[in-house]
PDB file of N, CA and C in Angstrom:
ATOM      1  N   UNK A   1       0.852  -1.168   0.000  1.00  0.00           N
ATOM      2  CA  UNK A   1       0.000   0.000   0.000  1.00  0.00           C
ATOM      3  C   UNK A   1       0.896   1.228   0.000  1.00  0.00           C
ATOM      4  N   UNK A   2       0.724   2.319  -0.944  1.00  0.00           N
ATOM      5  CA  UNK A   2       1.631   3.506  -1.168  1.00  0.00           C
ATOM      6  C   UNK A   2       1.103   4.603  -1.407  1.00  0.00           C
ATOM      7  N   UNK A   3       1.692   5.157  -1.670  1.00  0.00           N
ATOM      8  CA  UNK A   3       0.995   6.890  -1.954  1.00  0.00           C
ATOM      9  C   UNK A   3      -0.120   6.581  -3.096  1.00  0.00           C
ATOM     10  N   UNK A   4      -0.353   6.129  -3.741  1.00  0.00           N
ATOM     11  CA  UNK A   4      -1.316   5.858  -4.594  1.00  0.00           C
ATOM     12  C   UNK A   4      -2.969   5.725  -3.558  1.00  0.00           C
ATOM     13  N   UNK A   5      -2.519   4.724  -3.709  1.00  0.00           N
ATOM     14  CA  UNK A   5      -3.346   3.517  -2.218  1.00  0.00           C
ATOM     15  C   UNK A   5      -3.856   4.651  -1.237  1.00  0.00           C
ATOM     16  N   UNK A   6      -2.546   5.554  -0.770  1.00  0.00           N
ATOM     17  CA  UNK A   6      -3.650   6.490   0.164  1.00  0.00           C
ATOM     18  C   UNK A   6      -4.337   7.646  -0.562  1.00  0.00           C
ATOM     19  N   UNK A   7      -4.279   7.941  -2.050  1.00  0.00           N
ATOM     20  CA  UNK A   7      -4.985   9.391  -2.299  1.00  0.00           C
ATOM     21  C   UNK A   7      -5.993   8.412  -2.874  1.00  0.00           C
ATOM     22  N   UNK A   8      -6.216   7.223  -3.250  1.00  0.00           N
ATOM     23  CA  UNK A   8      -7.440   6.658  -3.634  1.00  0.00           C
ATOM     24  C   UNK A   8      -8.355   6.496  -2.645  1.00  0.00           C
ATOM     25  N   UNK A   9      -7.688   6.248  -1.232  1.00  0.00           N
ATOM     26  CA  UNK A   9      -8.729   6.218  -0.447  1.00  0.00           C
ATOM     27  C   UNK A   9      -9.419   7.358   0.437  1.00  0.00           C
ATOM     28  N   UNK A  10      -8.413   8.442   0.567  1.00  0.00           N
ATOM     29  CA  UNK A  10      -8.804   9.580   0.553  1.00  0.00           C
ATOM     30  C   UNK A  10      -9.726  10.603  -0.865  1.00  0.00           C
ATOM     31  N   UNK A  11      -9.568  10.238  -1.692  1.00  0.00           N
ATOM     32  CA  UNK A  11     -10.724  10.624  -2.180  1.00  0.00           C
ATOM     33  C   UNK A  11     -11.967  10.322  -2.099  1.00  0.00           C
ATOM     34  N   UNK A  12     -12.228   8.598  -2.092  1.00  0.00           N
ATOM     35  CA  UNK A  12     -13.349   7.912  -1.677  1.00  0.00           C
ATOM     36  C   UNK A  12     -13.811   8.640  -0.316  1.00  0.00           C
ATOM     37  N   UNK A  13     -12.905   8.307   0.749  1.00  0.00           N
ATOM     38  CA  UNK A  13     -13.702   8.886   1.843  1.00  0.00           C
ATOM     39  C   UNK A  13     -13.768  10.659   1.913  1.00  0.00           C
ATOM     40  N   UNK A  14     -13.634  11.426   1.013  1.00  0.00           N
ATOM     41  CA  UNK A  14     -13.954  12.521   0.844  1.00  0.00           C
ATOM     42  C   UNK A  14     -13.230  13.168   2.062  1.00  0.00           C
ATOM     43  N   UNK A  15     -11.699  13.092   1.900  1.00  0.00           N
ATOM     44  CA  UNK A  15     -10.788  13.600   3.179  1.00  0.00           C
ATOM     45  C   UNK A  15     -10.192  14.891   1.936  1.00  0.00           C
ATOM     46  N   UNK A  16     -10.621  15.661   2.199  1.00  0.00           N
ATOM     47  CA  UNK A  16     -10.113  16.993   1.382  1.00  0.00           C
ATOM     48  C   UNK A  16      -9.167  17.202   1.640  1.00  0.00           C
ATOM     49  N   UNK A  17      -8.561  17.636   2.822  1.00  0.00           N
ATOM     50  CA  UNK A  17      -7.292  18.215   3.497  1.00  0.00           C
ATOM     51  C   UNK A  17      -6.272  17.165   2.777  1.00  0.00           C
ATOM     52  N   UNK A  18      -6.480  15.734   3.058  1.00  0.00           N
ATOM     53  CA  UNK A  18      -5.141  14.540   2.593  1.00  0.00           C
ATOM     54  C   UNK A  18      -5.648  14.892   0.510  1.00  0.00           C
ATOM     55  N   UNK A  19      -6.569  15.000   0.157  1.00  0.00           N
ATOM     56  CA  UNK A  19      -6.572  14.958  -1.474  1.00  0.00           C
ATOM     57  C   UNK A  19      -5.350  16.585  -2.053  1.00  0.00           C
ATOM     58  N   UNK A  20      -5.311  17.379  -1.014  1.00  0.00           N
ATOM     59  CA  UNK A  20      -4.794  18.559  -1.349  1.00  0.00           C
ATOM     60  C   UNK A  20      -3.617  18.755  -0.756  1.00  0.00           C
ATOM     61  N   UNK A  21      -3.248  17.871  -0.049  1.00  0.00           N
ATOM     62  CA  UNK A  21      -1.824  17.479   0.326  1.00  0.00           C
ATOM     63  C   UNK A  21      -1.118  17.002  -0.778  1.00  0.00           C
ATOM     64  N   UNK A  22      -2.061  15.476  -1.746  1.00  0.00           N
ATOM     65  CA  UNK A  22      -1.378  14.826  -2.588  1.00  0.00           C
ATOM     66  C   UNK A  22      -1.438  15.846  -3.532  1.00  0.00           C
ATOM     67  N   UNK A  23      -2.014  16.327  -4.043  1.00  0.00           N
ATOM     68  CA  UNK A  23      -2.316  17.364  -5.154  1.00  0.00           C
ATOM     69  C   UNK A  23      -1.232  18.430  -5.402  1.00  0.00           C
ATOM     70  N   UNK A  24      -0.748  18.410  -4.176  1.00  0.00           N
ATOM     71  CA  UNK A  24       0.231  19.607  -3.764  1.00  0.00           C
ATOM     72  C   UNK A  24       1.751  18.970  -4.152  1.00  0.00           C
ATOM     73  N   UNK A  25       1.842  17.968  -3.188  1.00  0.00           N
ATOM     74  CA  UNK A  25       3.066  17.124  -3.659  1.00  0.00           C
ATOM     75  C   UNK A  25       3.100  16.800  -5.099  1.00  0.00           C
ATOM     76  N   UNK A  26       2.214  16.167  -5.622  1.00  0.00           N
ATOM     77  CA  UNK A  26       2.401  15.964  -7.116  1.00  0.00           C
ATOM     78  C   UNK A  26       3.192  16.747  -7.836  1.00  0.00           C
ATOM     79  N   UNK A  27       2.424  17.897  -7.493  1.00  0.00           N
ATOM     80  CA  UNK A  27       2.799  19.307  -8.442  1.00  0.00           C
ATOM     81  C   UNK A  27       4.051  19.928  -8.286  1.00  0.00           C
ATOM     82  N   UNK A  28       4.238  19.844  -7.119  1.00  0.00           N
ATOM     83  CA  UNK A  28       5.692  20.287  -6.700  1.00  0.00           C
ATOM     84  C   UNK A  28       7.033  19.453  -7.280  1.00  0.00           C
ATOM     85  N   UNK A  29       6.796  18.142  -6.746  1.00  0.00           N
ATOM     86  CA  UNK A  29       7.728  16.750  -7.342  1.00  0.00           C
ATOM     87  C   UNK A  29       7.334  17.042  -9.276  1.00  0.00           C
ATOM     88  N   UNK A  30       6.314  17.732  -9.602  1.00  0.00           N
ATOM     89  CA  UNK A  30       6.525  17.357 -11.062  1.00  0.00           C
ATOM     90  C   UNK A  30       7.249  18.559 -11.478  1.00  0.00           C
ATOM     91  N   UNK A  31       7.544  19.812 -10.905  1.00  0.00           N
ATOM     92  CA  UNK A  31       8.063  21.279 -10.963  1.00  0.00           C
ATOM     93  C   UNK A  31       9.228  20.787 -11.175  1.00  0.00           C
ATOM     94  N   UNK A  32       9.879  20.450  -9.501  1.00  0.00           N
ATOM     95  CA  UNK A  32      11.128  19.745  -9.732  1.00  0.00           C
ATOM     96  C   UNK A  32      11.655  19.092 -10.575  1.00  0.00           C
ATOM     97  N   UNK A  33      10.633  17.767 -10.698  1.00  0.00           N
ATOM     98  CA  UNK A  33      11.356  17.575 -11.861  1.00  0.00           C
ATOM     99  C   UNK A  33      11.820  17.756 -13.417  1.00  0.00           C
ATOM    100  N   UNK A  34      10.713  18.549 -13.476  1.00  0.00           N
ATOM    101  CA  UNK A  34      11.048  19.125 -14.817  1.00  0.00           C
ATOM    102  C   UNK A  34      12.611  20.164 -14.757  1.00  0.00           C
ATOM    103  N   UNK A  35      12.830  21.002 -13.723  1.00  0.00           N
ATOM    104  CA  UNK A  35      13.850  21.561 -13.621  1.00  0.00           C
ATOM    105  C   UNK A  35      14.966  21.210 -13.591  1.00  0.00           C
ATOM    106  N   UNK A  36      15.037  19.862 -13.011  1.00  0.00           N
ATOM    107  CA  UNK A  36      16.142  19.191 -12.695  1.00  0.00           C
ATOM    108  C   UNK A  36      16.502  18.612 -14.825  1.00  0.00           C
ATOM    109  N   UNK A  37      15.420  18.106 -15.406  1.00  0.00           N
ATOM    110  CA  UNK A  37      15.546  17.875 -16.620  1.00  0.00           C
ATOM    111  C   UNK A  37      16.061  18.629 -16.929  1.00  0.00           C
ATOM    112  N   UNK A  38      15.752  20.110 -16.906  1.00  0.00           N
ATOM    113  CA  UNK A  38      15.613  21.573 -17.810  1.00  0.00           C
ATOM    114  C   UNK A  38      17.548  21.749 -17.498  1.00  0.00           C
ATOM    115  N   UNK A  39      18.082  21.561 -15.966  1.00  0.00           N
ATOM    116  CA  UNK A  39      18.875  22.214 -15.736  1.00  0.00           C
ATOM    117  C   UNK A  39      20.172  21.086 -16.657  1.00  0.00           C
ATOM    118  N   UNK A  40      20.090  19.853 -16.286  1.00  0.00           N
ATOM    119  CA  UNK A  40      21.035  18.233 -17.237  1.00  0.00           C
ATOM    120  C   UNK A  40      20.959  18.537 -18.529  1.00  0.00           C
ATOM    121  N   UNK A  41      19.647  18.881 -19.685  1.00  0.00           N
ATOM    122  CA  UNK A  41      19.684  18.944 -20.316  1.00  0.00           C
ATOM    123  C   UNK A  41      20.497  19.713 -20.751  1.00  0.00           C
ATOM    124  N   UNK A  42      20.862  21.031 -20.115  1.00  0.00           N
ATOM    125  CA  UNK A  42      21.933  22.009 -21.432  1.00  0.00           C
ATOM    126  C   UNK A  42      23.082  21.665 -20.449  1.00  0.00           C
ATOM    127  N   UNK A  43      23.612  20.387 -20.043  1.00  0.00           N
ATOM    128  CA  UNK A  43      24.900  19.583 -19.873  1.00  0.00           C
ATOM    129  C   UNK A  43      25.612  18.704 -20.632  1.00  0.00           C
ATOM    130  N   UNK A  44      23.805  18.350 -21.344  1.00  0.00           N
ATOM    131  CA  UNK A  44      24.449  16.874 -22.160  1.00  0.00           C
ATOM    132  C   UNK A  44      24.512  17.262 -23.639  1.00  0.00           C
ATOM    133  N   UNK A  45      23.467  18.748 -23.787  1.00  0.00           N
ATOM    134  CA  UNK A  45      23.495  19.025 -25.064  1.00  0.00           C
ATOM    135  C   UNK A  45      24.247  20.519 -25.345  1.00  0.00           C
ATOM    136  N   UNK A  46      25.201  20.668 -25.770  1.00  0.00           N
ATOM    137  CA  UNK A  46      25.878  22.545 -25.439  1.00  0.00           C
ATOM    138  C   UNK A  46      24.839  23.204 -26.622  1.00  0.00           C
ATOM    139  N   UNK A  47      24.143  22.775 -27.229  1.00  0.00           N
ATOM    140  CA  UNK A  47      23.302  23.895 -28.019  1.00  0.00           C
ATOM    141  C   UNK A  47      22.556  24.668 -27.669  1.00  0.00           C
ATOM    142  N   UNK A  48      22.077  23.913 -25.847  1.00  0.00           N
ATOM    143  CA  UNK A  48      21.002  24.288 -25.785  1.00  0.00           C
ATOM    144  C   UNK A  48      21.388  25.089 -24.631  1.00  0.00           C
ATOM    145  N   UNK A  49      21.130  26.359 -24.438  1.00  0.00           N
ATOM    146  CA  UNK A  49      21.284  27.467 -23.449  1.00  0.00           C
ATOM    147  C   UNK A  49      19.963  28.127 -22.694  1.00  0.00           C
ATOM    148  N   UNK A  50      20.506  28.453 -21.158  1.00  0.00           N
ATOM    149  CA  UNK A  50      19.426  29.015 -20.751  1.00  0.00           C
ATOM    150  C   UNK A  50      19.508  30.169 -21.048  1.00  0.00           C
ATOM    151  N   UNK A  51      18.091  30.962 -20.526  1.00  0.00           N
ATOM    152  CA  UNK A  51      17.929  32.392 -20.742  1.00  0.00           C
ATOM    153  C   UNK A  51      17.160  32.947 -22.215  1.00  0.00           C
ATOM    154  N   UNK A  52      16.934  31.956 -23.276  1.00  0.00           N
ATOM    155  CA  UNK A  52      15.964  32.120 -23.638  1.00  0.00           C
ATOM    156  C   UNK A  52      16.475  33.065 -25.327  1.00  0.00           C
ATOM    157  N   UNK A  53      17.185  33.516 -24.913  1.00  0.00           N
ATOM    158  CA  UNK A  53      17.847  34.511 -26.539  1.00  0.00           C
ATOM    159  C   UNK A  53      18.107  33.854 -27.369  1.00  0.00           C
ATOM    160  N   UNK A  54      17.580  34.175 -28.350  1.00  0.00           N
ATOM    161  CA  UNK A  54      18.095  33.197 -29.953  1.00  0.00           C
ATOM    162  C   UNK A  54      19.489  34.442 -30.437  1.00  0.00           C
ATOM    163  N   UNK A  55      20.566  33.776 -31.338  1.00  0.00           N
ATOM    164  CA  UNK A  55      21.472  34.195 -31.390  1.00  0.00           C
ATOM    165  C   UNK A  55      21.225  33.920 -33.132  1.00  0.00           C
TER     166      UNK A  55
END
């Protein structure tokens, strides 16, 4: 039984506070990880630069 297991059963039993906990974590862990992608990616590839300016 895992984090899954508990936002399924917190939704069923209509526990708002635990559905907006998971909701929260999700979002955050998916922020992260996209950043953590965003930041490796212009490591492995030198074309790709932050900051957004085309040259």
């Amino acid at each position: 039984k895992g984090l899954g297991w508990w936002a399924w059963q917190s939704a069923i039993n209509l526990d708002i506070p635990s559905v907006l906990a998971f909701t929260l974590f999700t979002a955050v862990l998916f922020v992260i990880t996209n950043l953590v992608v965003d930041l490796l990616y212009t490591r492995i590839d030198p074309r790709v630069r932050l900051g957004g300016r085309v040259r």
